[in-house]
C-alpha atoms as a PDB file:
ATOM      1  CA  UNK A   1      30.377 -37.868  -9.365  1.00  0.00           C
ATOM      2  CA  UNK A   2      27.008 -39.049 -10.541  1.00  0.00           C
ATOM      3  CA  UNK A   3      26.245 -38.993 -14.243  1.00  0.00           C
ATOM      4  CA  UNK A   4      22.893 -36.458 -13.762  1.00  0.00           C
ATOM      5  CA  UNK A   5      24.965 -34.043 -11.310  1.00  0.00           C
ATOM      6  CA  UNK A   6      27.727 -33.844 -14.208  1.00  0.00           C
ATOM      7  CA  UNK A   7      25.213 -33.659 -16.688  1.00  0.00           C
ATOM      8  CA  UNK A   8      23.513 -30.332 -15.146  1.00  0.00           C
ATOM      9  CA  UNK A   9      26.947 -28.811 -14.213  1.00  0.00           C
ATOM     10  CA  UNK A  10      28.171 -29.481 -18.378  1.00  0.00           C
ATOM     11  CA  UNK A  11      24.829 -27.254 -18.632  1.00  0.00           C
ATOM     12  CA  UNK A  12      25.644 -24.854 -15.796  1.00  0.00           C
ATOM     13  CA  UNK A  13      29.051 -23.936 -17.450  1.00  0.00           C
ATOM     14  CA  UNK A  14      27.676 -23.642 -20.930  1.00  0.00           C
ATOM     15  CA  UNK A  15      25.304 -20.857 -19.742  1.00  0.00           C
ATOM     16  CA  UNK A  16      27.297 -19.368 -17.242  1.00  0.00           C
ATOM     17  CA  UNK A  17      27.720 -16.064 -19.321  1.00  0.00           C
ATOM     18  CA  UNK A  18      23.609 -15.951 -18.952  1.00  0.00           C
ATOM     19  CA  UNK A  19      23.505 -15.155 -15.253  1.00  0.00           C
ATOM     20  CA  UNK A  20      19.989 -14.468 -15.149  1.00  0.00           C
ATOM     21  CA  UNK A  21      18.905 -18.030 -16.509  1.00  0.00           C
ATOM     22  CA  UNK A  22      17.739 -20.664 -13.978  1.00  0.00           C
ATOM     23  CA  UNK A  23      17.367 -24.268 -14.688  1.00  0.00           C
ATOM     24  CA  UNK A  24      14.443 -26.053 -14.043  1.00  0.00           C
ATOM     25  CA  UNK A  25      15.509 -30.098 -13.957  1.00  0.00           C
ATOM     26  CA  UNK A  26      12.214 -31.928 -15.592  1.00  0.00           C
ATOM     27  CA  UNK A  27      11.618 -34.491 -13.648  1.00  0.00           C
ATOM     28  CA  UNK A  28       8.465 -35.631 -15.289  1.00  0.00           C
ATOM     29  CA  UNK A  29       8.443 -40.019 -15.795  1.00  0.00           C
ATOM     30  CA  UNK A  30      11.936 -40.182 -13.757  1.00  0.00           C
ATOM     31  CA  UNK A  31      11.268 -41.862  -9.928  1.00  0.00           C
ATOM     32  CA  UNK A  32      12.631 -40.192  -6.786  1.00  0.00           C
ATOM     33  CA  UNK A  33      16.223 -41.864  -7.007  1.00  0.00           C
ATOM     34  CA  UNK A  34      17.083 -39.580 -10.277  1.00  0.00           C
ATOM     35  CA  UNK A  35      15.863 -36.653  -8.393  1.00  0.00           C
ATOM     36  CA  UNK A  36      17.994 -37.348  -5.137  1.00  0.00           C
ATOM     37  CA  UNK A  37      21.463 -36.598  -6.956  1.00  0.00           C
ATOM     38  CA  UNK A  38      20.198 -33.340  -7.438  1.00  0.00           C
ATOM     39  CA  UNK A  39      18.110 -32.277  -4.550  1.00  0.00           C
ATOM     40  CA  UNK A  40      21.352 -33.432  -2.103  1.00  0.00           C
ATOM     41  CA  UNK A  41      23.599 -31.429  -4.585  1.00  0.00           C
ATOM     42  CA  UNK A  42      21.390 -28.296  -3.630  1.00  0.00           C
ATOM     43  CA  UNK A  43      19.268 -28.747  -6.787  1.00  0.00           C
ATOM     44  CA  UNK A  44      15.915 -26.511  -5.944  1.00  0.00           C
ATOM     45  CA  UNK A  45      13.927 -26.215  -9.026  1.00  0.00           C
ATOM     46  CA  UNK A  46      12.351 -29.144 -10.410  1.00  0.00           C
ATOM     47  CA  UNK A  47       9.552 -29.396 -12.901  1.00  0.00           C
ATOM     48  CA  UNK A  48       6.570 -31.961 -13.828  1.00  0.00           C
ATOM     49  CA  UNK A  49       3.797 -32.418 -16.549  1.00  0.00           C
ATOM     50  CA  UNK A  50       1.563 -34.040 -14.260  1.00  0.00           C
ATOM     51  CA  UNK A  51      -0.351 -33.470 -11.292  1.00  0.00           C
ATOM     52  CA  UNK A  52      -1.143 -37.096 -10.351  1.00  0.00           C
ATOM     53  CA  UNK A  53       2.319 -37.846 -10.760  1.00  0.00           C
ATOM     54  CA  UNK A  54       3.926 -35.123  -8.937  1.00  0.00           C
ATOM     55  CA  UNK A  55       1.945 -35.326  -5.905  1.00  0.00           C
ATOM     56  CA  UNK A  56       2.790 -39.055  -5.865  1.00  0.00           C
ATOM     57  CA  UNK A  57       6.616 -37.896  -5.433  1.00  0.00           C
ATOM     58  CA  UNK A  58       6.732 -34.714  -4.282  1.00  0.00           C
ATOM     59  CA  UNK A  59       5.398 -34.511  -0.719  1.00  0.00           C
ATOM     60  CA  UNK A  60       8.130 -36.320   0.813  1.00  0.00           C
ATOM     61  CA  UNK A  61      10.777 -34.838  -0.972  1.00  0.00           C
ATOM     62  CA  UNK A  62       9.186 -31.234  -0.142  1.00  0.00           C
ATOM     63  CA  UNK A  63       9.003 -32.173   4.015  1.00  0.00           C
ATOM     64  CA  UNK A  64      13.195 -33.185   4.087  1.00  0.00           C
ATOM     65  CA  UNK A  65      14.271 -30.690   1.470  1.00  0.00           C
ATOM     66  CA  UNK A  66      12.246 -26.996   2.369  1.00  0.00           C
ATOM     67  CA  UNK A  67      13.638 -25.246  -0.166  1.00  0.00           C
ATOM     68  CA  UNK A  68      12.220 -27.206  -3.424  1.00  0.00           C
ATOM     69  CA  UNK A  69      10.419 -25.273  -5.600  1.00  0.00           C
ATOM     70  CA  UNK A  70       8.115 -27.118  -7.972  1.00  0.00           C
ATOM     71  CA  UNK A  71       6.876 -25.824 -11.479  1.00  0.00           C
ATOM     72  CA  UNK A  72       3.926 -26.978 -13.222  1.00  0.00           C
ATOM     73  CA  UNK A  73       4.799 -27.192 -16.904  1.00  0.00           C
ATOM     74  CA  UNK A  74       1.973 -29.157 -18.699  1.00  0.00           C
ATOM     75  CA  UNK A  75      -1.452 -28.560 -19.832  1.00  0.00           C
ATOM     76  CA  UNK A  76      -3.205 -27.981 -17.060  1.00  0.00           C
ATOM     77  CA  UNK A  77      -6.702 -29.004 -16.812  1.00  0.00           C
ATOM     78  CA  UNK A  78      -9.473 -26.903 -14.471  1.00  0.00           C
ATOM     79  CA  UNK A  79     -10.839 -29.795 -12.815  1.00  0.00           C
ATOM     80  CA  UNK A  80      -6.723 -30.397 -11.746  1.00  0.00           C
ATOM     81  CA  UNK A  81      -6.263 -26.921 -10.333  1.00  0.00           C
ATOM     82  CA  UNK A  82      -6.982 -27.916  -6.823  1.00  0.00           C
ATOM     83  CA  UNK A  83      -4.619 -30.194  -6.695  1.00  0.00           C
ATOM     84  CA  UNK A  84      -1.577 -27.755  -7.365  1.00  0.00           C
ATOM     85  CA  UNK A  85      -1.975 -26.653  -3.385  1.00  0.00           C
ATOM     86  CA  UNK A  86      -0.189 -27.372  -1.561  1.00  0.00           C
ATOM     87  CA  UNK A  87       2.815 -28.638  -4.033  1.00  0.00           C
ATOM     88  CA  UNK A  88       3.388 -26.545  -6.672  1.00  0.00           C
ATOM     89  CA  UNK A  89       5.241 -22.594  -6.343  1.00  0.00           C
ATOM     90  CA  UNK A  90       4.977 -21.850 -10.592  1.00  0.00           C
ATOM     91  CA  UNK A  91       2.917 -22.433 -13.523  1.00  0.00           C
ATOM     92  CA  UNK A  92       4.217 -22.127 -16.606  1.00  0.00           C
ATOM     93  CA  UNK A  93       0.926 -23.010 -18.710  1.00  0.00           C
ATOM     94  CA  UNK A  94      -1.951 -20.572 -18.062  1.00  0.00           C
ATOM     95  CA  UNK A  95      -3.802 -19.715 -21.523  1.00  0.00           C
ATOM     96  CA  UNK A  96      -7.406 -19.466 -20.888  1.00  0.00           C
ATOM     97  CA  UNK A  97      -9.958 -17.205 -18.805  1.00  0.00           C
ATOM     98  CA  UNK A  98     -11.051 -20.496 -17.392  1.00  0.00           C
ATOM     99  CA  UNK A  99      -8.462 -21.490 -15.910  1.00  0.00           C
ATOM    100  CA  UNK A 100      -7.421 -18.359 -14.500  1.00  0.00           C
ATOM    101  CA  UNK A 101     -10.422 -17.811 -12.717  1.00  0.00           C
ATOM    102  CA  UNK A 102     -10.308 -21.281 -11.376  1.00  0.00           C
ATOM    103  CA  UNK A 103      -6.880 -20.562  -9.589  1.00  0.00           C
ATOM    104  CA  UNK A 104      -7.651 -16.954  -8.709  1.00  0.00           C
ATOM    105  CA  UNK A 105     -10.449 -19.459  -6.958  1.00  0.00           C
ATOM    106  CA  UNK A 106      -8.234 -22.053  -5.329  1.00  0.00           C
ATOM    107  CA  UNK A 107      -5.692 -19.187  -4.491  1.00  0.00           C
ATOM    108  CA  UNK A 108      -8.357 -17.880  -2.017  1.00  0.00           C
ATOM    109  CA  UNK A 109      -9.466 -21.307  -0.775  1.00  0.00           C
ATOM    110  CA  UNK A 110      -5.648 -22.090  -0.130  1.00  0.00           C
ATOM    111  CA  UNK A 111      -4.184 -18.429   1.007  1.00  0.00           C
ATOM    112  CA  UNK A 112      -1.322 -18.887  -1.433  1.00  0.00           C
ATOM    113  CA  UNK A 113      -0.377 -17.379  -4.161  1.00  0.00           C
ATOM    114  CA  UNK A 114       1.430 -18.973  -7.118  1.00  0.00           C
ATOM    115  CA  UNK A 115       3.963 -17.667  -9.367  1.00  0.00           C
ATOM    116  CA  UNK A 116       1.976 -17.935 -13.344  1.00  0.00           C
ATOM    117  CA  UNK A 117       3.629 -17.444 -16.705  1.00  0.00           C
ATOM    118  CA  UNK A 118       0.920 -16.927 -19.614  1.00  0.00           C
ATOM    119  CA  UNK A 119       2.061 -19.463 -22.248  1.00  0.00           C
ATOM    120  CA  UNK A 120       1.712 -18.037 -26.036  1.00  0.00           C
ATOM    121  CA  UNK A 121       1.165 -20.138 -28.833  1.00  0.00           C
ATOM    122  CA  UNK A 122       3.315 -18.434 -31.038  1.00  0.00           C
ATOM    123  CA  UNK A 123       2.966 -20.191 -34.116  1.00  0.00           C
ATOM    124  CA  UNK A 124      -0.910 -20.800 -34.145  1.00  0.00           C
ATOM    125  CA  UNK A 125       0.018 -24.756 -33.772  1.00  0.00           C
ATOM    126  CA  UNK A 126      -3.309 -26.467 -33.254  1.00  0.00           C
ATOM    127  CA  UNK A 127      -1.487 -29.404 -31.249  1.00  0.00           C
ATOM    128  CA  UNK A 128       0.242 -26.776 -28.961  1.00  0.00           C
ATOM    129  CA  UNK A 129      -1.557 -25.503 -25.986  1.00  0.00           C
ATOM    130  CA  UNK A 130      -1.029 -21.638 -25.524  1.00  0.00           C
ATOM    131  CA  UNK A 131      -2.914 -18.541 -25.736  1.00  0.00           C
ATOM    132  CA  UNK A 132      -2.894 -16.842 -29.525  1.00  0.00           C
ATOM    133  CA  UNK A 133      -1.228 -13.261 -29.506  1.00  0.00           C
ATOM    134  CA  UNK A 134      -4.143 -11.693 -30.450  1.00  0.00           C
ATOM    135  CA  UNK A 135      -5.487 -12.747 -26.479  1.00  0.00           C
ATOM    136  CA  UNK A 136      -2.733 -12.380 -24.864  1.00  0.00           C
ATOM    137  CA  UNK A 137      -3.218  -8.842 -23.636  1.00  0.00           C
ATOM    138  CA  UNK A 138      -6.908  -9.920 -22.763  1.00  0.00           C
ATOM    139  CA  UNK A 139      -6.213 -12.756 -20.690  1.00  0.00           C
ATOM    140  CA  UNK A 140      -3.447 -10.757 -19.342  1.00  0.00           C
ATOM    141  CA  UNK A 141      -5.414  -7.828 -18.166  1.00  0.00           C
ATOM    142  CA  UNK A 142      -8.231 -10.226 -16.763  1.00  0.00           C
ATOM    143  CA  UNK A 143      -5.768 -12.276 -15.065  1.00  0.00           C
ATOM    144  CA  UNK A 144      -4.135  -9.512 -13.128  1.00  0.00           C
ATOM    145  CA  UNK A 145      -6.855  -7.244 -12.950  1.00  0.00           C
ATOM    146  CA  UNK A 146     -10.034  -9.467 -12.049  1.00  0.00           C
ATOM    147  CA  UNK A 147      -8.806 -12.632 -10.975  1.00  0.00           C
ATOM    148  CA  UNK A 148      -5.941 -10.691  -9.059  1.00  0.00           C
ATOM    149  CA  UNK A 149      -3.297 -13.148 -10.300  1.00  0.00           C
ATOM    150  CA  UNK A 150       0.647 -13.117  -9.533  1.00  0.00           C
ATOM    151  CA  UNK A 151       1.797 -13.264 -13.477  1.00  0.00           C
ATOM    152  CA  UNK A 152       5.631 -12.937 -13.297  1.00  0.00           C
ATOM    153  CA  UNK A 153       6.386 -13.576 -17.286  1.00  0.00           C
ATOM    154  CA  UNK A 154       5.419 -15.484 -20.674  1.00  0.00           C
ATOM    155  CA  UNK A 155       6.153 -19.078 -21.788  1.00  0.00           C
ATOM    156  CA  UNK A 156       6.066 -21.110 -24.927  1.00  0.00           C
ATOM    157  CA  UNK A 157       7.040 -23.832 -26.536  1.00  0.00           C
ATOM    158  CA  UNK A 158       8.631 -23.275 -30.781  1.00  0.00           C
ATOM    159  CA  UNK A 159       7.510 -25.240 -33.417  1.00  0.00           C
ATOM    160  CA  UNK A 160      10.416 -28.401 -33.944  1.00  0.00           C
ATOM    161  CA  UNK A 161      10.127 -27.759 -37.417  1.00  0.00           C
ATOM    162  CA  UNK A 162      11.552 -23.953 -37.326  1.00  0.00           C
ATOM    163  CA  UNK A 163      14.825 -22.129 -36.493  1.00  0.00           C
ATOM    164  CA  UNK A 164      13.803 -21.201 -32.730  1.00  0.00           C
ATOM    165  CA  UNK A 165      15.986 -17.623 -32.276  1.00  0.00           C
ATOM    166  CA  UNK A 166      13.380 -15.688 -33.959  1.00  0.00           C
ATOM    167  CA  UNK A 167      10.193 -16.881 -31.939  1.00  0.00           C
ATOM    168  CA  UNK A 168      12.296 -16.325 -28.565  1.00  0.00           C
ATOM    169  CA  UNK A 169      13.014 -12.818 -29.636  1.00  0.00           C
ATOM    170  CA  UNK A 170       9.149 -12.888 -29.727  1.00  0.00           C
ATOM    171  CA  UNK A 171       8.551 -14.020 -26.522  1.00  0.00           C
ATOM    172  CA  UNK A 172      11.263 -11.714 -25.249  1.00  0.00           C
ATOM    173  CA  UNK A 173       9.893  -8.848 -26.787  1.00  0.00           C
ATOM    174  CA  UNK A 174       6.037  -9.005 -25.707  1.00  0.00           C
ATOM    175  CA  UNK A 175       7.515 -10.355 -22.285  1.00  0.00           C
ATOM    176  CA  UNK A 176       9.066  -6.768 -22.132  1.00  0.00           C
ATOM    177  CA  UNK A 177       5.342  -5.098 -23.859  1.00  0.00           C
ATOM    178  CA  UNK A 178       3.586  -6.045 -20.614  1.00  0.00           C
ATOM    179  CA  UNK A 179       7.168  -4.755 -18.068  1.00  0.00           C
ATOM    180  CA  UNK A 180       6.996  -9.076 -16.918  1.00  0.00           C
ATOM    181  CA  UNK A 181      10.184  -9.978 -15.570  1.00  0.00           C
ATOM    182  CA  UNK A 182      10.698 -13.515 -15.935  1.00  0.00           C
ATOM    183  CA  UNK A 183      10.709 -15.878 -19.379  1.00  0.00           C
ATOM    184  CA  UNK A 184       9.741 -18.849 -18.964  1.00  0.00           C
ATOM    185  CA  UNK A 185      11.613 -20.491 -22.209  1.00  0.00           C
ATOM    186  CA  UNK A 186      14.213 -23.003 -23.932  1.00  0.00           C
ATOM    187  CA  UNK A 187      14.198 -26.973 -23.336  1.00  0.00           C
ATOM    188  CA  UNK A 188      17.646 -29.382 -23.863  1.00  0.00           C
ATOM    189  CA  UNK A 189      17.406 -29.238 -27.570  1.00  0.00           C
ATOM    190  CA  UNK A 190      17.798 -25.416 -27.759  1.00  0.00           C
ATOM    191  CA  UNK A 191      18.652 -23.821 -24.189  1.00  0.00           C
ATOM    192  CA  UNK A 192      21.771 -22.219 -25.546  1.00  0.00           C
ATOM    193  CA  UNK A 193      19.231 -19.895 -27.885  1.00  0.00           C
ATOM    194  CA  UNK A 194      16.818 -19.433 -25.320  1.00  0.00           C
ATOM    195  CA  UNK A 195      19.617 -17.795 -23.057  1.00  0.00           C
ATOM    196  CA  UNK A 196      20.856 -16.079 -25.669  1.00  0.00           C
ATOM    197  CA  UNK A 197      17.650 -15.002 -26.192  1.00  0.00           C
ATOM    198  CA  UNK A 198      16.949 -13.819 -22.333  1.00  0.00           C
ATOM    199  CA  UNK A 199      15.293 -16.224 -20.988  1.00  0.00           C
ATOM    200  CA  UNK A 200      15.298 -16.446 -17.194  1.00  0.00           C
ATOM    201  CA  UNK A 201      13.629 -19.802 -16.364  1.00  0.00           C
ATOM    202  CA  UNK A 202      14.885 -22.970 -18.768  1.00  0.00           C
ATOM    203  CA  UNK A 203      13.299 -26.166 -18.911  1.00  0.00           C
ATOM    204  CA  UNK A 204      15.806 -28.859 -19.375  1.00  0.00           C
ATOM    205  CA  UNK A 205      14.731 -32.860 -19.063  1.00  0.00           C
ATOM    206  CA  UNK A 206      16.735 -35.353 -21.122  1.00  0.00           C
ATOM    207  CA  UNK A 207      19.305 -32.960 -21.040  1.00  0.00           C
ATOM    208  CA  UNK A 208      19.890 -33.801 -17.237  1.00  0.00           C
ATOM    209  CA  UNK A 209      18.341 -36.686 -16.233  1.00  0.00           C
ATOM    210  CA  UNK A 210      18.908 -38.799 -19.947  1.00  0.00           C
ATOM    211  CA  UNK A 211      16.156 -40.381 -22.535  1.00  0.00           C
ATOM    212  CA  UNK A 212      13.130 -41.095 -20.975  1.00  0.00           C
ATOM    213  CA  UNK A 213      12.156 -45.055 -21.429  1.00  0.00           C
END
């Protein structure tokens, strides 16, 4: 069996007591033949940090397999918005007004709707993208509200330099303030906590597909 197919079923077994946890393979930098393994093993949720990338591989791949659905996980820039039709099905990285009225914008243009998770900076990083906690109920409200936006849950990304189990319990906990379903949490260094934790979307990359060159 292929090393990336055994690689994501080592990860499916060590979070098979977590049955509502999902794994999103990060495909970002890895060309189509990494992804092929998967999407012919019945893979169907795949994530990228790049719009000019992802719409250089995805297409294709989206016409043979129908099923794919694609999750936008990096900063995503206003002027880039338009470009998520018709690829993407989730973002993971809304934190401004901005932005959300640009895709409440493009939603209308397009007639579709994507799936959104807010993502919270949790720690007040300044190198992290993410909306502060004191916002987050603002740029909630708007987004649902005014900009009539499909927000299904909350995302972030811990500090590297801090045990990780008490900012998921965060997450989890405003993720349950605002009655959000989905968590949008955990990457291949700490998965295991982010399950643990309740997190229903994970976002593994080198933990499938190997070290990125």
């Amino acid at each position: 069996m292929h090393k990336i197919i055994n690689n994501l079923d080592h990860i499916k077994k060590k979070i098979a007591n977590y049955h509502k946890a999902k794994i999103i393979a990060v495909s970002k930098t890895f060309p189509t033949e990494n992804i092929l393994p998967l999407l012919d093993y019945g893979h169907k949720d795949f994530g990228e940090n790049k719009i000019q990338e992802a719409i250089k591989k995805w297409p294709k791949l989206k016409d043979h397999f129908k099923d794919i659905k694609l999750h936008m996980i990096g900063k995503l820039q206003t002027n880039k918005v338009k470009y998520l039709f018709p690829h993407f099905d989730y973002v993971h990285s809304l934190d401004n007004i901005k932005l959300a009225e640009k895709i409440s914008k493009e939603e209308i243009k397009n007639k579709k709707k994507l799936k959104i998770f807010i993502q919270v900076n949790l720690a007040k990083e300044e190198n992290k993208n993410g909306v502060s906690i004191n916002d987050l109920s603002n740029l909630y409200e708007q987004s649902v509200k005014e900009f009539n936006l499909n927000i299904i849950g909350l995302m972030c990304i811990p500090p590297n330099n801090l045990p990780v189990s008490n900012f998921f319990k965060e997450l989890k906990d405003l993720n349950s303030k605002f009655n959000l379903i989905e968590l949008s949490m955990g990457m291949s260094q700490d998965y295991l906590e982010a399950a643990n934790a309740g997190a229903t979307y994970l976002r593994i990359g080198s933990g499938i597909f190997g070290s990125r060159i």
